[in-house]
N, C-alpha and C. Protein backbone atom coordinates (compact mmCIF):
# COMPACT_ATOMS: atom_id res chain seq x y z
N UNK A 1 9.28 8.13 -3.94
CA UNK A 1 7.87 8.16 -4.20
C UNK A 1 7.40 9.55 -4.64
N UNK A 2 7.91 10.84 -3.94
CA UNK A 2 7.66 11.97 -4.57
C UNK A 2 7.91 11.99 -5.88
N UNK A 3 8.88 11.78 -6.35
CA UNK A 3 9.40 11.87 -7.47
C UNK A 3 8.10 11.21 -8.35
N UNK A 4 8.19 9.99 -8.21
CA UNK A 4 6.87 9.22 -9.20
C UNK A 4 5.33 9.64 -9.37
N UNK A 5 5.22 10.29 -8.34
CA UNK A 5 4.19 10.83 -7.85
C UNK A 5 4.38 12.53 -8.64
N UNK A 6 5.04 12.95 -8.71
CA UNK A 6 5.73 14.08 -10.00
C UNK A 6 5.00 14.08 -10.92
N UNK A 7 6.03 13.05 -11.52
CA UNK A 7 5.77 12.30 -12.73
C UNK A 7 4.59 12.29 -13.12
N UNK A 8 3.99 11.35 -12.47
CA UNK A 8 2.38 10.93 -13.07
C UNK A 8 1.65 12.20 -12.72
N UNK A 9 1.39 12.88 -12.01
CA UNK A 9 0.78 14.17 -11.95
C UNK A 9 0.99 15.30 -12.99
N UNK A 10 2.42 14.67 -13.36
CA UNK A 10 2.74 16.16 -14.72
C UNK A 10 2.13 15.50 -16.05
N UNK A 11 2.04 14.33 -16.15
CA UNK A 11 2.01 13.18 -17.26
C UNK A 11 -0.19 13.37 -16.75
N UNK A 12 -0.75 13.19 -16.27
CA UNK A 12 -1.95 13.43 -15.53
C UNK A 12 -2.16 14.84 -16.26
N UNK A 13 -1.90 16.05 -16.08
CA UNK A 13 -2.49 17.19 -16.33
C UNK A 13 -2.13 17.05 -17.86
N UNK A 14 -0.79 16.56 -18.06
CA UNK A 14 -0.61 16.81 -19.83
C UNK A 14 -2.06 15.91 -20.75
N UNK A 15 -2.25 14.84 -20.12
CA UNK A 15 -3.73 14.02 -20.85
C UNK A 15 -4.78 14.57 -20.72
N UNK A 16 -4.71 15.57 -19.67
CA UNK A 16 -6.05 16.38 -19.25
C UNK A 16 -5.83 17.29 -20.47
N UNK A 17 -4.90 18.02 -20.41
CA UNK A 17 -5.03 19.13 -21.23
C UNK A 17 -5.25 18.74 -22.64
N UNK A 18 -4.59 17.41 -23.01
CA UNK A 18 -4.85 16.94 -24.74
C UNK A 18 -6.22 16.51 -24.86
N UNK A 19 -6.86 16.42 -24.09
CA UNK A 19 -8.31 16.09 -24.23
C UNK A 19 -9.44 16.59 -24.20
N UNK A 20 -8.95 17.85 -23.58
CA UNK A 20 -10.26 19.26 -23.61
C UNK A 20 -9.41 20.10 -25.34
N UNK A 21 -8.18 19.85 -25.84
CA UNK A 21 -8.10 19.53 -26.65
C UNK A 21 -8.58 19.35 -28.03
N UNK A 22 -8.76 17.91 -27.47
CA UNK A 22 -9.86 16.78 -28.65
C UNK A 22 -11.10 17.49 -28.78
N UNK A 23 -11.67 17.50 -27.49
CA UNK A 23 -12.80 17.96 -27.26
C UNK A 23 -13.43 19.10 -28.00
N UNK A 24 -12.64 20.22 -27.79
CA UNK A 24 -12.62 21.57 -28.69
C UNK A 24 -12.55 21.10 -30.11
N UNK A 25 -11.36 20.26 -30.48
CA UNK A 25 -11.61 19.85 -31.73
C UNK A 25 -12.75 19.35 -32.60
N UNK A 26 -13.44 18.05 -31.59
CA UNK A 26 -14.06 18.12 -32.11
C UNK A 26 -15.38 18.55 -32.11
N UNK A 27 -15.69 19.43 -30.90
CA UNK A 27 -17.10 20.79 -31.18
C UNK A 27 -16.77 21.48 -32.27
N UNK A 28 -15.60 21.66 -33.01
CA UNK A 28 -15.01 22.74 -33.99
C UNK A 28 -15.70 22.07 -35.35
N UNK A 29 -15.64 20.36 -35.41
CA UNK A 29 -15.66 19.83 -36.45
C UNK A 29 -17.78 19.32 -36.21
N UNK A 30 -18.18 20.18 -35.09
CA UNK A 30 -19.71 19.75 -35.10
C UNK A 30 -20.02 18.35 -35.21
N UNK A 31 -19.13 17.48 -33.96
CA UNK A 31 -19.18 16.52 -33.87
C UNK A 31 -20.17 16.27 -32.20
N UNK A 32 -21.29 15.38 -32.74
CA UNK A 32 -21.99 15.40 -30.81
C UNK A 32 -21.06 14.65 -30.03
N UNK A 33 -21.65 15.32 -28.77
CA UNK A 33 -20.91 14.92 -27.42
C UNK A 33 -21.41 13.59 -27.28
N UNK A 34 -22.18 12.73 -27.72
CA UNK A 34 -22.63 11.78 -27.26
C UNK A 34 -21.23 10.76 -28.17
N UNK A 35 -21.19 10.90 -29.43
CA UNK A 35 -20.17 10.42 -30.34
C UNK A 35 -18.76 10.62 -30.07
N UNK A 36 -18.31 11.25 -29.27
CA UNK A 36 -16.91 12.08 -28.81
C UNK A 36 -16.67 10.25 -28.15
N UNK A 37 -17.13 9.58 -27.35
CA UNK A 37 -16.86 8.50 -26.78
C UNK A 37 -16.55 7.20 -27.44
N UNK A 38 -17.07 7.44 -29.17
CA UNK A 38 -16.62 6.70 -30.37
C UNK A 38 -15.53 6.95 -30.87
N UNK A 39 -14.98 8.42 -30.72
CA UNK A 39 -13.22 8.71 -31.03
C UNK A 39 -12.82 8.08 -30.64
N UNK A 40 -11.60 7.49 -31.52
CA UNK A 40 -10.46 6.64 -30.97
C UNK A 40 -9.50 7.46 -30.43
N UNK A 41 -9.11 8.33 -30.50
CA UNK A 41 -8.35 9.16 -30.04
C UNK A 41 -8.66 10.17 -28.57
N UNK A 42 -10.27 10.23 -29.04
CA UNK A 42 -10.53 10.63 -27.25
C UNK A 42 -10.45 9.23 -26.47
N UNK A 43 -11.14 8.26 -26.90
CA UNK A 43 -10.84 6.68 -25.89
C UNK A 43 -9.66 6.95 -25.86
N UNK A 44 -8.46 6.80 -26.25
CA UNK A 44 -7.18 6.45 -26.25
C UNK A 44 -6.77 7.64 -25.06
N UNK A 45 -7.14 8.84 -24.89
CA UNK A 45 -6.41 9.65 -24.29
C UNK A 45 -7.25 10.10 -22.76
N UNK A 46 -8.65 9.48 -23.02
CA UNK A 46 -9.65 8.81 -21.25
C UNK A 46 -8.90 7.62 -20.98
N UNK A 47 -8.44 6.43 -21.67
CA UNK A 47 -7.75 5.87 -20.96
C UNK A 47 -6.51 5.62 -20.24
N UNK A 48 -5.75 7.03 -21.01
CA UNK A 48 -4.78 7.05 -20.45
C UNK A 48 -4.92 7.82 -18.99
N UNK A 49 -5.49 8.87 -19.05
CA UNK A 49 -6.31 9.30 -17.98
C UNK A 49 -6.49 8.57 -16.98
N UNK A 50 -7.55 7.66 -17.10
CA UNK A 50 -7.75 6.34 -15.80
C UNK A 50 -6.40 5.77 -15.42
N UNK A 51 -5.55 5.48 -16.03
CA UNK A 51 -4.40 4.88 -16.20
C UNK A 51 -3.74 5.65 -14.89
N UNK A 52 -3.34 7.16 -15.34
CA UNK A 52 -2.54 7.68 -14.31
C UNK A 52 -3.26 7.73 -13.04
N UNK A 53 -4.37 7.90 -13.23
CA UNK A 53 -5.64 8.62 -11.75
C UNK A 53 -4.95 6.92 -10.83
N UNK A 54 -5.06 5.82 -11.57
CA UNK A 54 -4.79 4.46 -11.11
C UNK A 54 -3.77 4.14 -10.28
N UNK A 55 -2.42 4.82 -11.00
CA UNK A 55 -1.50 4.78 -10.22
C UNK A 55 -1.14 5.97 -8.90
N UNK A 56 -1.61 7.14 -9.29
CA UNK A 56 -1.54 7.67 -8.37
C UNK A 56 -2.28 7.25 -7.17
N UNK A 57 -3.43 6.74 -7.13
CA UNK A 57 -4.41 5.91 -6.00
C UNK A 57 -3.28 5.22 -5.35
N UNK A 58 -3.00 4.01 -6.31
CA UNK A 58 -1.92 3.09 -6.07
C UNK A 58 -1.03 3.89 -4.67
N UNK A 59 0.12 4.39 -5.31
CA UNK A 59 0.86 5.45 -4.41
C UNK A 59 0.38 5.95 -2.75
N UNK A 60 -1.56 6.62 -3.21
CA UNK A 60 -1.68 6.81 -2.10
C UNK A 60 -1.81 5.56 -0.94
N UNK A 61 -2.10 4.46 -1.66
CA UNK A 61 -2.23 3.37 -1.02
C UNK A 61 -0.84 2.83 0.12
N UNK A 62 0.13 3.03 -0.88
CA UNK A 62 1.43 2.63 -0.54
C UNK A 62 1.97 3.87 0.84
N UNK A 63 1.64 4.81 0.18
CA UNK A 63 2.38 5.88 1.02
C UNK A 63 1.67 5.87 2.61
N UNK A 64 0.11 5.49 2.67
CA UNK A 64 -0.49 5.63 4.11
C UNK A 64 -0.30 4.45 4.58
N UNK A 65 0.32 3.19 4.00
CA UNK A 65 0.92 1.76 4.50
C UNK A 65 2.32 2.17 5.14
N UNK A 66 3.19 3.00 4.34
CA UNK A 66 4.46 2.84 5.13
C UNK A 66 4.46 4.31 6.45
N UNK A 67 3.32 5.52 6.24
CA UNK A 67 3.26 6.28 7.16
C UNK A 67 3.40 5.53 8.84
N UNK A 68 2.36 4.28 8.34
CA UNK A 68 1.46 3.34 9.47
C UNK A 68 2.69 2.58 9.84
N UNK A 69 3.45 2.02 9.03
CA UNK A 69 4.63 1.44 9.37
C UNK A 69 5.54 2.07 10.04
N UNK A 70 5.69 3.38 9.95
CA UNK A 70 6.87 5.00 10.40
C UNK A 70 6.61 5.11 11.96
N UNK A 71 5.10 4.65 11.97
CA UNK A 71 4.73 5.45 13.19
C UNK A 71 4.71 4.29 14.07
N UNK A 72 4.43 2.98 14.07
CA UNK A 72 4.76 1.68 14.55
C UNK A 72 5.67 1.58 15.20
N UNK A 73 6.92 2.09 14.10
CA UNK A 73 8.21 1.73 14.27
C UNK A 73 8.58 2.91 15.62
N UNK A 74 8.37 4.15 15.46
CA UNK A 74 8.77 5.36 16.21
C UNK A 74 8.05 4.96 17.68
N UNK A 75 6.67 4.10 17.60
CA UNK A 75 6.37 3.48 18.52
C UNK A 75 7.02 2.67 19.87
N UNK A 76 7.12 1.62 18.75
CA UNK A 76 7.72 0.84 19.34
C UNK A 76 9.32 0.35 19.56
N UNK A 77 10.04 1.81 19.22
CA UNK A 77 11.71 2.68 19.23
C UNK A 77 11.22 3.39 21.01
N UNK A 78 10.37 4.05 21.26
CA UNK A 78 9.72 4.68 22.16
C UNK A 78 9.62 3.68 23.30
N UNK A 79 9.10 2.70 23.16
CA UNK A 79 8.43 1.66 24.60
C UNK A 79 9.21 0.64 24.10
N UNK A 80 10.73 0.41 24.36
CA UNK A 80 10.88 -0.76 24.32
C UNK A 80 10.35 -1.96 25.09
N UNK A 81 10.29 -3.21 24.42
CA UNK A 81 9.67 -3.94 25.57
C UNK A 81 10.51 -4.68 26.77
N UNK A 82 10.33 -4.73 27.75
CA UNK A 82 11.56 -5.27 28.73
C UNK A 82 11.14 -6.87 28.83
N UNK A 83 12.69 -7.59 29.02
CA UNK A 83 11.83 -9.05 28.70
C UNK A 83 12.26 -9.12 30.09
N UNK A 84 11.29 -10.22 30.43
CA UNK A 84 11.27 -10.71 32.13
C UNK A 84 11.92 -11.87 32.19
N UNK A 85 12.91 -11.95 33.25
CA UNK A 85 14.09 -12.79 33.51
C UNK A 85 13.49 -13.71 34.42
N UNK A 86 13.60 -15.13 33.58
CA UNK A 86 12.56 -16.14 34.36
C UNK A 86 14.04 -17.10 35.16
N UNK A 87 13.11 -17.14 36.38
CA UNK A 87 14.57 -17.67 37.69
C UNK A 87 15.22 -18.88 37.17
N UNK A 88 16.20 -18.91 37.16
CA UNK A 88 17.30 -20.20 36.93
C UNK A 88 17.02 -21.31 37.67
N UNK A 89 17.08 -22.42 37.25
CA UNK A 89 16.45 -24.10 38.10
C UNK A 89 17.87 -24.00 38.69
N UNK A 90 17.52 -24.47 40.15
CA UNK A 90 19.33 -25.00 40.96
C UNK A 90 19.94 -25.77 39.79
N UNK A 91 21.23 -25.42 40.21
CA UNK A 91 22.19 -26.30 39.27
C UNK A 91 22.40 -27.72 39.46
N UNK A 92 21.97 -28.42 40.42
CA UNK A 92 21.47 -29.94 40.80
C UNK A 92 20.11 -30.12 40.21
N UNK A 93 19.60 -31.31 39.04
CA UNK A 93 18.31 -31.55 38.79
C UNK A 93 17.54 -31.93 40.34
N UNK A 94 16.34 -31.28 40.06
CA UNK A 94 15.99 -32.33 40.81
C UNK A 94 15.36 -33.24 40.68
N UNK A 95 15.67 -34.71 42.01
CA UNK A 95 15.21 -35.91 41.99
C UNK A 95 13.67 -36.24 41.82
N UNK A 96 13.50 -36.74 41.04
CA UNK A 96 12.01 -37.34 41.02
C UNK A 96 11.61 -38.73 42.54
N UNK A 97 10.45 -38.47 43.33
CA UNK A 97 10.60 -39.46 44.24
C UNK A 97 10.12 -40.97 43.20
N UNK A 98 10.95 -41.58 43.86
CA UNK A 98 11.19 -42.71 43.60
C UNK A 98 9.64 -43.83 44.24
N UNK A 99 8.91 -44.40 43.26
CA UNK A 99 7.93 -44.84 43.50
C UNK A 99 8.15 -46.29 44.55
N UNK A 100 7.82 -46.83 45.42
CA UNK A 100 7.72 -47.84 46.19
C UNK A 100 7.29 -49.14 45.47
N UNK A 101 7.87 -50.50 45.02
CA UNK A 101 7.64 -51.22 44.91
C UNK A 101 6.65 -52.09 45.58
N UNK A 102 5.43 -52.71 45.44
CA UNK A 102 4.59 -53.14 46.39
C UNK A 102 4.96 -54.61 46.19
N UNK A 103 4.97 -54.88 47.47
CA UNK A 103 5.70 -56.31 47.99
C UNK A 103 4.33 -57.32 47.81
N UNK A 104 4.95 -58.53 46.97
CA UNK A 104 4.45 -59.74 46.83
C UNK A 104 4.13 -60.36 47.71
N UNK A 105 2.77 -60.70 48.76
CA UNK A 105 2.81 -61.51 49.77
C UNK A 105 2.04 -62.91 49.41
């Protein structure tokens, strides 16, 4: 997970940086900021943007699920549970009493 988490963070600052970039570019070319959001090329490189911010969330999602899982586990490695030894029936069943027939008079 570090590793991926690398990744998209180095891949994350590189879209950051191509987009202040654009940006410069196009203040250079006296283009308004309101229109910068009609570039296809700034859209293309905000969405890639959202894209990574997405997965990295993702990640954090994953990573405080298996922390919670780490610590569960170290938990319950810690307190094992003892199982309670329920008493053995005599080794003869026992007899059910035998109901009394009521006599026909």
């Amino acid at each position: 997970m570090a590793n991926r988490r690398a990744v998209y963070e180095r891949h994350l600052t590189s879209f950051k940086n191509a987009l202040t970039l654009r940006t410069d570019t196009l203040k250079a070319k006296k283009v308004d900021a309101k229109a910068h959001s009609k570039d296809p090329t700034f859209r293309n490189i905000k969405g890639k943007i959202r894209q990574f911010e997405r997965r990295i969330r993702a990640l954090d999602k994953v990573q405080a699920i298996n922390a919670e899982v780490e610590a569960r586990r170290a938990e319950r490695l810690a307190n094992p549970k003892v199982k309670e030894k329920k008493p053995k029936a005599s080794s003869a069943p026992a007899a059910k009493p035998k109901k009394e027939k009521k006599s026909a008079n």
